[in-house]
Protein backbone atom coordinates (compact mmCIF):
# COMPACT_ATOMS: atom_id res chain seq x y z
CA UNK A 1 -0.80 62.48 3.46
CA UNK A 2 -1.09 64.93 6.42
CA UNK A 3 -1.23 68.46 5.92
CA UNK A 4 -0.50 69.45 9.32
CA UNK A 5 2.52 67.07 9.47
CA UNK A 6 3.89 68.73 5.52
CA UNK A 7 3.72 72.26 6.59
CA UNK A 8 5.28 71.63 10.32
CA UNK A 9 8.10 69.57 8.86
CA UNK A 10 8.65 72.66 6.01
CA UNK A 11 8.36 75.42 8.85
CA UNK A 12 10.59 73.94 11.11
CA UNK A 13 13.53 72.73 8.32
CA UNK A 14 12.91 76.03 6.66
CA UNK A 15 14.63 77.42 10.07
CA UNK A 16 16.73 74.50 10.62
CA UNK A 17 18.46 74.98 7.81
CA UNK A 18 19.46 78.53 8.02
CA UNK A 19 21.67 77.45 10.87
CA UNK A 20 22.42 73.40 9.11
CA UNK A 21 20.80 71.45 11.37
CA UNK A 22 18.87 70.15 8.60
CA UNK A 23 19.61 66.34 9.13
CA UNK A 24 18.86 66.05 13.04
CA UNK A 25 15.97 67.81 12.42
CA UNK A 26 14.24 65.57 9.69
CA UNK A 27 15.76 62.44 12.03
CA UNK A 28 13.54 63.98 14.67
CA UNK A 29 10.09 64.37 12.57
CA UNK A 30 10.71 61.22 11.15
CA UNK A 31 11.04 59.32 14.37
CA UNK A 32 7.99 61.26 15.92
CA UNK A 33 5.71 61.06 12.81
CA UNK A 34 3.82 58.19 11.77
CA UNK A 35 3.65 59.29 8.28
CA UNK A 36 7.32 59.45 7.13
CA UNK A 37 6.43 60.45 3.85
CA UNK A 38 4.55 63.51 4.61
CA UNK A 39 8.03 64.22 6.48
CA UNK A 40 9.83 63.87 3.52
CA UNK A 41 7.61 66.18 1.43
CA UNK A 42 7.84 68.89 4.25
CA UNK A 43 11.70 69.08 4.52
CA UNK A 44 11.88 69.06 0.51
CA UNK A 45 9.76 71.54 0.02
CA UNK A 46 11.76 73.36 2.45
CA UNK A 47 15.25 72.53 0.93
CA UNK A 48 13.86 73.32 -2.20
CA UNK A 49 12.39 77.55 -1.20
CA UNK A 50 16.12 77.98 0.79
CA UNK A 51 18.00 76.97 -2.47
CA UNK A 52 15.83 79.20 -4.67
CA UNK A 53 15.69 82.18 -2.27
CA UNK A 54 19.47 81.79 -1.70
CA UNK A 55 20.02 81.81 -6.03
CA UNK A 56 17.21 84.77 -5.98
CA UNK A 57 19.38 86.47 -3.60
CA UNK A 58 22.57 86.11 -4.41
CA UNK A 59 21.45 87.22 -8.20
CA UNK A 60 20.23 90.51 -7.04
CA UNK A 61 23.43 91.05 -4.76
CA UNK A 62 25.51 90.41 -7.74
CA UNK A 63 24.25 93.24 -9.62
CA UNK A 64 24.55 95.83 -6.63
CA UNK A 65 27.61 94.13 -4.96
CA UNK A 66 31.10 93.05 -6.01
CA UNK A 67 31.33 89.30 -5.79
CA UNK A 68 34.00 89.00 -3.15
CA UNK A 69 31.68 91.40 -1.09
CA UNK A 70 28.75 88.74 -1.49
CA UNK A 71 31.52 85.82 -0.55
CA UNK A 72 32.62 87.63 2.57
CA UNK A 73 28.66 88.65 3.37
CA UNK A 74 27.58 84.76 2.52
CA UNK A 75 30.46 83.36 5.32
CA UNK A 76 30.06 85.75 7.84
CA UNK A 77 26.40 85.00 7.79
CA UNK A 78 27.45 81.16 7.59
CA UNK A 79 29.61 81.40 10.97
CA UNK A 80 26.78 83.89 12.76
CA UNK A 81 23.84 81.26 11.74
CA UNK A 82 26.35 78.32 13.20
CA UNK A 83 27.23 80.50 16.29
């Protein structure tokens, strides 16, 4: 496995994903890397730490925030991530 190649492909999804790119991005490591695995490890990793920072945070907002406040926040930042 390649280091280098596991933490670019988690740096770069990690971003990707906060605006859902997430697919043509992993189509693009994988076509440029010559260790497809490593790829896949990097963009798991990285789809794994956005799901459990989005459940961290949306546990903590729940306690402080009304739920339909947290809906309205979580699509407003949807449609200002896909602008």
């Amino acid at each position: 496995m390649d280091l280098k190649i596991i933490l670019t492909t988690f740096s770069f999804v990690f971003l990707a994903e906060l605006g859902d790119k997430t697919q043509l991005a992993i189509l693009s490591f994988a076509v440029k890397s010559k260790s497809p695995f490593s790829v896949f490890i990097g963009a798991g990793g990285a789809l794994l730490l956005t799901t459990v920072l989005a459940i961290v945070l949306g546990g903590v907002l729940l306690k402080f925030i009304p739920e339909s406040y947290v809906r309205y926040l979580s699509g407003g930042l949807f449609v200002l991530f896909g602008v």
